[in-house]
PDB file of N, CA and C in Angstrom:
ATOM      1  N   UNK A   1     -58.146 -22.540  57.957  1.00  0.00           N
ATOM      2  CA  UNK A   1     -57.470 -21.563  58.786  1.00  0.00           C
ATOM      3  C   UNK A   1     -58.022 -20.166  58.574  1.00  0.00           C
ATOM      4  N   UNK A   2     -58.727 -19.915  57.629  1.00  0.00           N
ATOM      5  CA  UNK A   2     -59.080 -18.383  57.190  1.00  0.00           C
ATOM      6  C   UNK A   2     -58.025 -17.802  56.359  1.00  0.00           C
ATOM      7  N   UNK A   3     -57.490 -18.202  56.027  1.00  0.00           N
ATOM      8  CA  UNK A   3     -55.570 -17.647  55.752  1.00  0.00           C
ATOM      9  C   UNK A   3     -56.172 -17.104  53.826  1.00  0.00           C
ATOM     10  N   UNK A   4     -56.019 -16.292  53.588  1.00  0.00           N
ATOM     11  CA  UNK A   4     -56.083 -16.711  51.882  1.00  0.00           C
ATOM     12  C   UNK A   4     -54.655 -15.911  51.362  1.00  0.00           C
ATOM     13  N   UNK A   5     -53.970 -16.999  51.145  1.00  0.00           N
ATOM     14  CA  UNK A   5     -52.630 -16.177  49.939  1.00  0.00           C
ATOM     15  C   UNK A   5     -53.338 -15.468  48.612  1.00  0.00           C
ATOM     16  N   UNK A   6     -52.471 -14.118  48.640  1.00  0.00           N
ATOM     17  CA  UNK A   6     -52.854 -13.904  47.455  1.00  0.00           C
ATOM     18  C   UNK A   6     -51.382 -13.531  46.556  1.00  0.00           C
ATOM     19  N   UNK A   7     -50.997 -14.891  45.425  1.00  0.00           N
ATOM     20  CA  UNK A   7     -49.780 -14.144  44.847  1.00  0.00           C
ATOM     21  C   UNK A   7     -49.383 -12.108  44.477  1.00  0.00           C
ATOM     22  N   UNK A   8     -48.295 -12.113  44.571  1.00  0.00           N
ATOM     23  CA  UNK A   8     -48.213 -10.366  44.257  1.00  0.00           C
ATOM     24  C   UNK A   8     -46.712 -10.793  43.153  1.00  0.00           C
ATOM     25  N   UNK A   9     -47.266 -10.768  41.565  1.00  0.00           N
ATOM     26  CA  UNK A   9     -46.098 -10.519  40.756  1.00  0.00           C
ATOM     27  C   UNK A   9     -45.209  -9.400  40.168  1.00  0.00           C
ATOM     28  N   UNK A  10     -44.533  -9.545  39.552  1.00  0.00           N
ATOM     29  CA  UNK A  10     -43.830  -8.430  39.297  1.00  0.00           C
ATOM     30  C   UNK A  10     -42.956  -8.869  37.481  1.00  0.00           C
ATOM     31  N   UNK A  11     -43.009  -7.867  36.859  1.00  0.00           N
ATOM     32  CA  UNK A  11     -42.542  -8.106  35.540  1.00  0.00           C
ATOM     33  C   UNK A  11     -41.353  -7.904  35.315  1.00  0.00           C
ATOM     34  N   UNK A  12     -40.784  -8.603  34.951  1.00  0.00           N
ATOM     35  CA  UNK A  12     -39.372  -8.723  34.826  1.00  0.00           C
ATOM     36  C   UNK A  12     -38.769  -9.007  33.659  1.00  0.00           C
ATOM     37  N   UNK A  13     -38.198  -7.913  32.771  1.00  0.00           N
ATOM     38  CA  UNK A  13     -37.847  -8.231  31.488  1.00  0.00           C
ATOM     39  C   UNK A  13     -36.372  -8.921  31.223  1.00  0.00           C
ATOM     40  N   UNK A  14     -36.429  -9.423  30.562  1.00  0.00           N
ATOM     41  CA  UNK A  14     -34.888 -10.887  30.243  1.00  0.00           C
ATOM     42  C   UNK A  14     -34.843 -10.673  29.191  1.00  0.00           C
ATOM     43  N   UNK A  15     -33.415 -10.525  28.539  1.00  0.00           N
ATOM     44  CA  UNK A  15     -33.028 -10.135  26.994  1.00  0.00           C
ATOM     45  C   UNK A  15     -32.018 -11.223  27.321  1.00  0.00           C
ATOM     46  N   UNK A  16     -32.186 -12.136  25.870  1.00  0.00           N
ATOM     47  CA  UNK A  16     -31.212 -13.219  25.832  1.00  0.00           C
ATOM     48  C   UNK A  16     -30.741 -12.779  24.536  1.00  0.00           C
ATOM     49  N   UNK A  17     -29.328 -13.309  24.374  1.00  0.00           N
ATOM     50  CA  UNK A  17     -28.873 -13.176  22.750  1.00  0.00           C
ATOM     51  C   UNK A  17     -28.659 -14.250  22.576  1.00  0.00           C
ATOM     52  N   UNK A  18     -28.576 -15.316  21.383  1.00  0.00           N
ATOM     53  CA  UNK A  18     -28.395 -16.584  21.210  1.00  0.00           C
ATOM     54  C   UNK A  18     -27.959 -16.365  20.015  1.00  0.00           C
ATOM     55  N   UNK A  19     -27.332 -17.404  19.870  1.00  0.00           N
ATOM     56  CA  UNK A  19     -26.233 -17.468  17.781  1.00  0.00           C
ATOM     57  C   UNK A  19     -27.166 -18.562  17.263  1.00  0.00           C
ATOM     58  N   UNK A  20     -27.965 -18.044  16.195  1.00  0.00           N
ATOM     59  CA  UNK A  20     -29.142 -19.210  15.664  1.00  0.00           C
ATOM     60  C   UNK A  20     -28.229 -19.199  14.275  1.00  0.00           C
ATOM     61  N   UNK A  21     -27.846 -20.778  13.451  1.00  0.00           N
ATOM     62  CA  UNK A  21     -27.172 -20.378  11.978  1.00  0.00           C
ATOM     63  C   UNK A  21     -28.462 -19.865  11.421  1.00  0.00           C
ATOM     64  N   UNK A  22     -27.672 -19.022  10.853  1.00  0.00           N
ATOM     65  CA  UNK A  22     -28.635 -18.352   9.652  1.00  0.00           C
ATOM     66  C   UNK A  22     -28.553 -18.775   8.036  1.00  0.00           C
ATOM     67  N   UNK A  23     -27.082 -19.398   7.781  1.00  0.00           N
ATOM     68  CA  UNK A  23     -26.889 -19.903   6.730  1.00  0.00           C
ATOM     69  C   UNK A  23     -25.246 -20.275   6.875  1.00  0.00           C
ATOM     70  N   UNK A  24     -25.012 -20.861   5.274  1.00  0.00           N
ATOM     71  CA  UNK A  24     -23.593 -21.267   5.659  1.00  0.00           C
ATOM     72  C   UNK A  24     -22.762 -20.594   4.320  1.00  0.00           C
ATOM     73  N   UNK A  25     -21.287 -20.623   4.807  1.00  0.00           N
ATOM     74  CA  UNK A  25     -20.719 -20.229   3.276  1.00  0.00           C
ATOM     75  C   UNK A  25     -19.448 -21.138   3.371  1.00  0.00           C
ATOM     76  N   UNK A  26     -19.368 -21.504   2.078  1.00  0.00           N
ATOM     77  CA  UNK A  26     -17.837 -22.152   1.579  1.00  0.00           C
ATOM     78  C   UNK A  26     -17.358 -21.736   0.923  1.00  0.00           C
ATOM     79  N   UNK A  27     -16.548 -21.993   1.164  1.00  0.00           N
ATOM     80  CA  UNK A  27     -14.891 -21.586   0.734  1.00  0.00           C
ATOM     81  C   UNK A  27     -13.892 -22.496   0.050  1.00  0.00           C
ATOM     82  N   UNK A  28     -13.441 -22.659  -1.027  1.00  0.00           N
ATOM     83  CA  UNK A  28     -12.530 -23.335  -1.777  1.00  0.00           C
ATOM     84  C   UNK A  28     -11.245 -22.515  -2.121  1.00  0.00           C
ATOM     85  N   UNK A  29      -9.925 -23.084  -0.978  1.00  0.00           N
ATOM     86  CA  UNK A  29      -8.984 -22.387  -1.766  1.00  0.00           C
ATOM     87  C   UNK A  29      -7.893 -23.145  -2.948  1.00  0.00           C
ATOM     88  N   UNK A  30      -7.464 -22.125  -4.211  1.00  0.00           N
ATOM     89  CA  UNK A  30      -7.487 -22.734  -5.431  1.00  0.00           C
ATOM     90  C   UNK A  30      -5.625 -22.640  -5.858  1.00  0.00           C
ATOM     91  N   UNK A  31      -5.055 -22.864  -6.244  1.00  0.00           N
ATOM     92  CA  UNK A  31      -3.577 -22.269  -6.182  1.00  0.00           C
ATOM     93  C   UNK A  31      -3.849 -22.918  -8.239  1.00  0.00           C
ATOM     94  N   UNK A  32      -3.607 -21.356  -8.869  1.00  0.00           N
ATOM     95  CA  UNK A  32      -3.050 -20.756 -10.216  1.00  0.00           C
ATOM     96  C   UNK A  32      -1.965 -20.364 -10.266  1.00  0.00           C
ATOM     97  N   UNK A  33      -1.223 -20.812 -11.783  1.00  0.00           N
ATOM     98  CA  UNK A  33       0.192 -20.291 -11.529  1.00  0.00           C
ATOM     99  C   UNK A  33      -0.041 -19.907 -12.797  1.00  0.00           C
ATOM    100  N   UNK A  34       0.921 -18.751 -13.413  1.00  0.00           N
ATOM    101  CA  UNK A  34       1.052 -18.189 -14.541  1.00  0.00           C
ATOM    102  C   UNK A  34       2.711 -17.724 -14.908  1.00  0.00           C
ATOM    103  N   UNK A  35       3.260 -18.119 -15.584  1.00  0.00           N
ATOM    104  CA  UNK A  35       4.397 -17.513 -16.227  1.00  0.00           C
ATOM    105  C   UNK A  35       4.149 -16.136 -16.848  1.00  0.00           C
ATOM    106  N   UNK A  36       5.035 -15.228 -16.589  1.00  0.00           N
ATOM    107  CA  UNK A  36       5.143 -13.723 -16.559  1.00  0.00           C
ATOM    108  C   UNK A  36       6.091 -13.255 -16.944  1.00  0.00           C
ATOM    109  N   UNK A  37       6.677 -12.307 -17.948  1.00  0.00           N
ATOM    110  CA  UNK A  37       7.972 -12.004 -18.441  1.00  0.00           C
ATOM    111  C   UNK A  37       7.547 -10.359 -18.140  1.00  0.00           C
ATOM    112  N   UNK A  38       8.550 -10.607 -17.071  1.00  0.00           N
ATOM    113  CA  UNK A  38       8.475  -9.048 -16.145  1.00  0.00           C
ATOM    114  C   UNK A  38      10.476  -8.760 -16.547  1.00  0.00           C
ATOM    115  N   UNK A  39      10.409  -6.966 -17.248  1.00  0.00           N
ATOM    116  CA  UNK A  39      11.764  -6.732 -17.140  1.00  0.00           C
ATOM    117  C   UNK A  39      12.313  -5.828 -16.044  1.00  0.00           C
ATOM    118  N   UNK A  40      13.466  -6.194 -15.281  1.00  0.00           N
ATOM    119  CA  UNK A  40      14.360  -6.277 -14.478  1.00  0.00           C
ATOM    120  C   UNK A  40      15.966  -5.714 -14.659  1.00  0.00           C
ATOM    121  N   UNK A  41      16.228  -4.651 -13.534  1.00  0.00           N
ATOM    122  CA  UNK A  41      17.759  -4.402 -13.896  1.00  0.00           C
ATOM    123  C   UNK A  41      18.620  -5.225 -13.056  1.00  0.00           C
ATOM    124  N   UNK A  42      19.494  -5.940 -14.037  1.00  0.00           N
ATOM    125  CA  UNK A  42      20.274  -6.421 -13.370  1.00  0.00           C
ATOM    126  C   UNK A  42      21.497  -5.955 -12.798  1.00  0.00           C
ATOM    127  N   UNK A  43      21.649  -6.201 -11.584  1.00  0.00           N
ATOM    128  CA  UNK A  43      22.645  -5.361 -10.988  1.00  0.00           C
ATOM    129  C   UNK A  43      24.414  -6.318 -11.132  1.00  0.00           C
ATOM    130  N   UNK A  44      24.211  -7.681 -10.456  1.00  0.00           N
ATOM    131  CA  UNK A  44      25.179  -8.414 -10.730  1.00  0.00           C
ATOM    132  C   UNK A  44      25.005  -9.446 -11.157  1.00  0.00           C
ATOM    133  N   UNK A  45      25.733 -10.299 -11.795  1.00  0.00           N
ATOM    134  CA  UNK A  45      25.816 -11.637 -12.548  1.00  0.00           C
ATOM    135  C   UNK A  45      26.639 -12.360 -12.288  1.00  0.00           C
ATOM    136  N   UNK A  46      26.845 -13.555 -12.087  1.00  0.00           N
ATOM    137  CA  UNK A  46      27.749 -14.552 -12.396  1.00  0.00           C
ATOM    138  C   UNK A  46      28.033 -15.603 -12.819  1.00  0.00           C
ATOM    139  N   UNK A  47      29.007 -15.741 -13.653  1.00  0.00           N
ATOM    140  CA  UNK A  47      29.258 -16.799 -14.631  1.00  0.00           C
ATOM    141  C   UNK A  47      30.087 -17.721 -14.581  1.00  0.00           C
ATOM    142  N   UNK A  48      29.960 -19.245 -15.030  1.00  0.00           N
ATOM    143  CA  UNK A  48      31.019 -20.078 -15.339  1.00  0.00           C
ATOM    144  C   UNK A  48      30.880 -20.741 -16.006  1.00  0.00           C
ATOM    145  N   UNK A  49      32.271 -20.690 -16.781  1.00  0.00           N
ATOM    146  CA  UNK A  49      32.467 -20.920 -18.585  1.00  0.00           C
ATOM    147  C   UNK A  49      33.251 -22.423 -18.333  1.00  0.00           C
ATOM    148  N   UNK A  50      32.723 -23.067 -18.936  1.00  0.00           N
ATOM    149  CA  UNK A  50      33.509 -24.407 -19.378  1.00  0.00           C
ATOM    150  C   UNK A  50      33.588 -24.880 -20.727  1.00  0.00           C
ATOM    151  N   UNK A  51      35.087 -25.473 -20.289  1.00  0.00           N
ATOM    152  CA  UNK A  51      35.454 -25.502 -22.087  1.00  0.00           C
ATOM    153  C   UNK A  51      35.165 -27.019 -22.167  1.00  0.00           C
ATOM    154  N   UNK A  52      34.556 -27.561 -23.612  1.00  0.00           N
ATOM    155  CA  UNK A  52      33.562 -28.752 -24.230  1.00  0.00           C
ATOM    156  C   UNK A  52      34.973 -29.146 -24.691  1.00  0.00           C
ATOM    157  N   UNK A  53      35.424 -30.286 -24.677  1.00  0.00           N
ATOM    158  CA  UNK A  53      35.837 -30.961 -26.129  1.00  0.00           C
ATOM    159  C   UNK A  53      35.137 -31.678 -26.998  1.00  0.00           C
ATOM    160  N   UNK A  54      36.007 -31.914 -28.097  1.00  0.00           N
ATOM    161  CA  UNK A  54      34.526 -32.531 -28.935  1.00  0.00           C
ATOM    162  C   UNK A  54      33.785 -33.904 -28.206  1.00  0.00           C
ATOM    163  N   UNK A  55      34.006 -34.701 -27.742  1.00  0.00           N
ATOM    164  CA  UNK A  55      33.719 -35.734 -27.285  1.00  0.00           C
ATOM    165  C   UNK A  55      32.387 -35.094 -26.163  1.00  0.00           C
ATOM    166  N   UNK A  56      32.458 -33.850 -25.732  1.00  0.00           N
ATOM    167  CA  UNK A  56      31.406 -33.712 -24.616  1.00  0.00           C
ATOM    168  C   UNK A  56      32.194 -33.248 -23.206  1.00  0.00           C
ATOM    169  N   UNK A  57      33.053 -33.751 -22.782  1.00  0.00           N
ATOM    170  CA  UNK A  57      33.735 -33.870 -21.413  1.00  0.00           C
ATOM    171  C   UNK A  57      34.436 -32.650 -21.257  1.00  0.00           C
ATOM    172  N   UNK A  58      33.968 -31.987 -20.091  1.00  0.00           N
ATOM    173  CA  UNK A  58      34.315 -30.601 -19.863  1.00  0.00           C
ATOM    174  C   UNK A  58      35.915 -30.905 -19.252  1.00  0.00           C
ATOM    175  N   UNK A  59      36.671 -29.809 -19.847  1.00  0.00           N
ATOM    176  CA  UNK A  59      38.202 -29.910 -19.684  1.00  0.00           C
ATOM    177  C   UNK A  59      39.052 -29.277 -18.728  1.00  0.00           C
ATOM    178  N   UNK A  60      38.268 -27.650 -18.776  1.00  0.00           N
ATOM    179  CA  UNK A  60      38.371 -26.985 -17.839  1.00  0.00           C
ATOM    180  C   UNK A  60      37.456 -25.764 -17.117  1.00  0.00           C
ATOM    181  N   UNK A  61      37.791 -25.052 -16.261  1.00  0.00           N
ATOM    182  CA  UNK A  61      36.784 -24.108 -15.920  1.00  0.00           C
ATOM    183  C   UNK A  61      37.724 -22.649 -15.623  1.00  0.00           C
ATOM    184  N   UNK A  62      36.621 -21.899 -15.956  1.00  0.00           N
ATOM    185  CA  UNK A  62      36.948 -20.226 -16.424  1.00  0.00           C
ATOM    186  C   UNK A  62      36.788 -19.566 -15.084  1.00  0.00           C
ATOM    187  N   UNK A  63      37.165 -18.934 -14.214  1.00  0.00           N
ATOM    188  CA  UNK A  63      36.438 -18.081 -13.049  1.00  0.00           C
ATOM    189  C   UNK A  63      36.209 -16.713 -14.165  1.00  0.00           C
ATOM    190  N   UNK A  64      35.128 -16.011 -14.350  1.00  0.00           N
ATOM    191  CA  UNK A  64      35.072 -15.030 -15.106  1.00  0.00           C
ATOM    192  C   UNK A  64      35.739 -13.561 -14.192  1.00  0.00           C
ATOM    193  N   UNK A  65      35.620 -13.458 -12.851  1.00  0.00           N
ATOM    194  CA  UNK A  65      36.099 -12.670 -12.059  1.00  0.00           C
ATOM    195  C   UNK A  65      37.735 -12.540 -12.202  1.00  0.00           C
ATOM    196  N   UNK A  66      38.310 -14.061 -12.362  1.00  0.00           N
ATOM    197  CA  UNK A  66      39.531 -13.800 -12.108  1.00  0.00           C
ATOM    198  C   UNK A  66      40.124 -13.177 -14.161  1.00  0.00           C
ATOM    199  N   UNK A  67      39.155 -13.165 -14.694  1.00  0.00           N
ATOM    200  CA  UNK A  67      39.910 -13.098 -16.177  1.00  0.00           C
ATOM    201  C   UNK A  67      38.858 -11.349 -15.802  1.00  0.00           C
ATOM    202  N   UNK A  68      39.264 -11.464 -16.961  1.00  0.00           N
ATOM    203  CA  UNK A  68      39.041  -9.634 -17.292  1.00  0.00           C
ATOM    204  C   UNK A  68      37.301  -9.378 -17.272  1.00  0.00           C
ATOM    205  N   UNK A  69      36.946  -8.667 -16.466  1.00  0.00           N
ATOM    206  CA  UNK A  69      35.289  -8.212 -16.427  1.00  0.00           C
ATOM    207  C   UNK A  69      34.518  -7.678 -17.353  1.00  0.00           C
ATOM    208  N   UNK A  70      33.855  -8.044 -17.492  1.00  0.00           N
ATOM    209  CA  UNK A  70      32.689  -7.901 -18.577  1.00  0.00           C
ATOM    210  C   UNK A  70      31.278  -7.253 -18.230  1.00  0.00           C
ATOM    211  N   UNK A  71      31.100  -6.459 -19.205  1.00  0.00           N
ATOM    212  CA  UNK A  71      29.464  -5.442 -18.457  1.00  0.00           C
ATOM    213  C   UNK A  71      28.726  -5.852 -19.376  1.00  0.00           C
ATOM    214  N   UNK A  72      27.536  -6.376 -19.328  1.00  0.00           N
ATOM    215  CA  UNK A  72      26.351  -6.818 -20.381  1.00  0.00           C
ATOM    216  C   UNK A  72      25.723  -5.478 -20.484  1.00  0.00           C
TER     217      UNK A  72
END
């Protein structure tokens, strides 16, 4: 035909971001317990007194509120 194409390009810049691993980390979670003698004000208390006979067998019970109050 006589025809000749001649491509005409053009530059076109493309920015991709991609997540490549880079490494890994672990994790172990561990549960420690420790007993601690931390001092504390005590504000209120309450008590109940039972009376033992000798045998062991509790006889009766005290309400400490209803008998006369006591401040530690």
């Amino acid at each position: 035909d006589g025809v000749t194409i001649i491509p005409i390009l053009e530059e076109i810049l493309v920015v991709e971001k991609r997540l490549v691993l880079k490494e890994e980390v672990h994790v172990r979670r561990t549960a420690a317990a420790e007993d601690v003698e931390v001092p504390v004000t005590l504000r209120k208390q309450h008590a109940v007194v039972e009376r033992v006979d000798p045998e062991g067998h509790a006889s009766e019970q005290i309400n400490p509120l209803s008998a006369q109050e006591q401040t530690l």
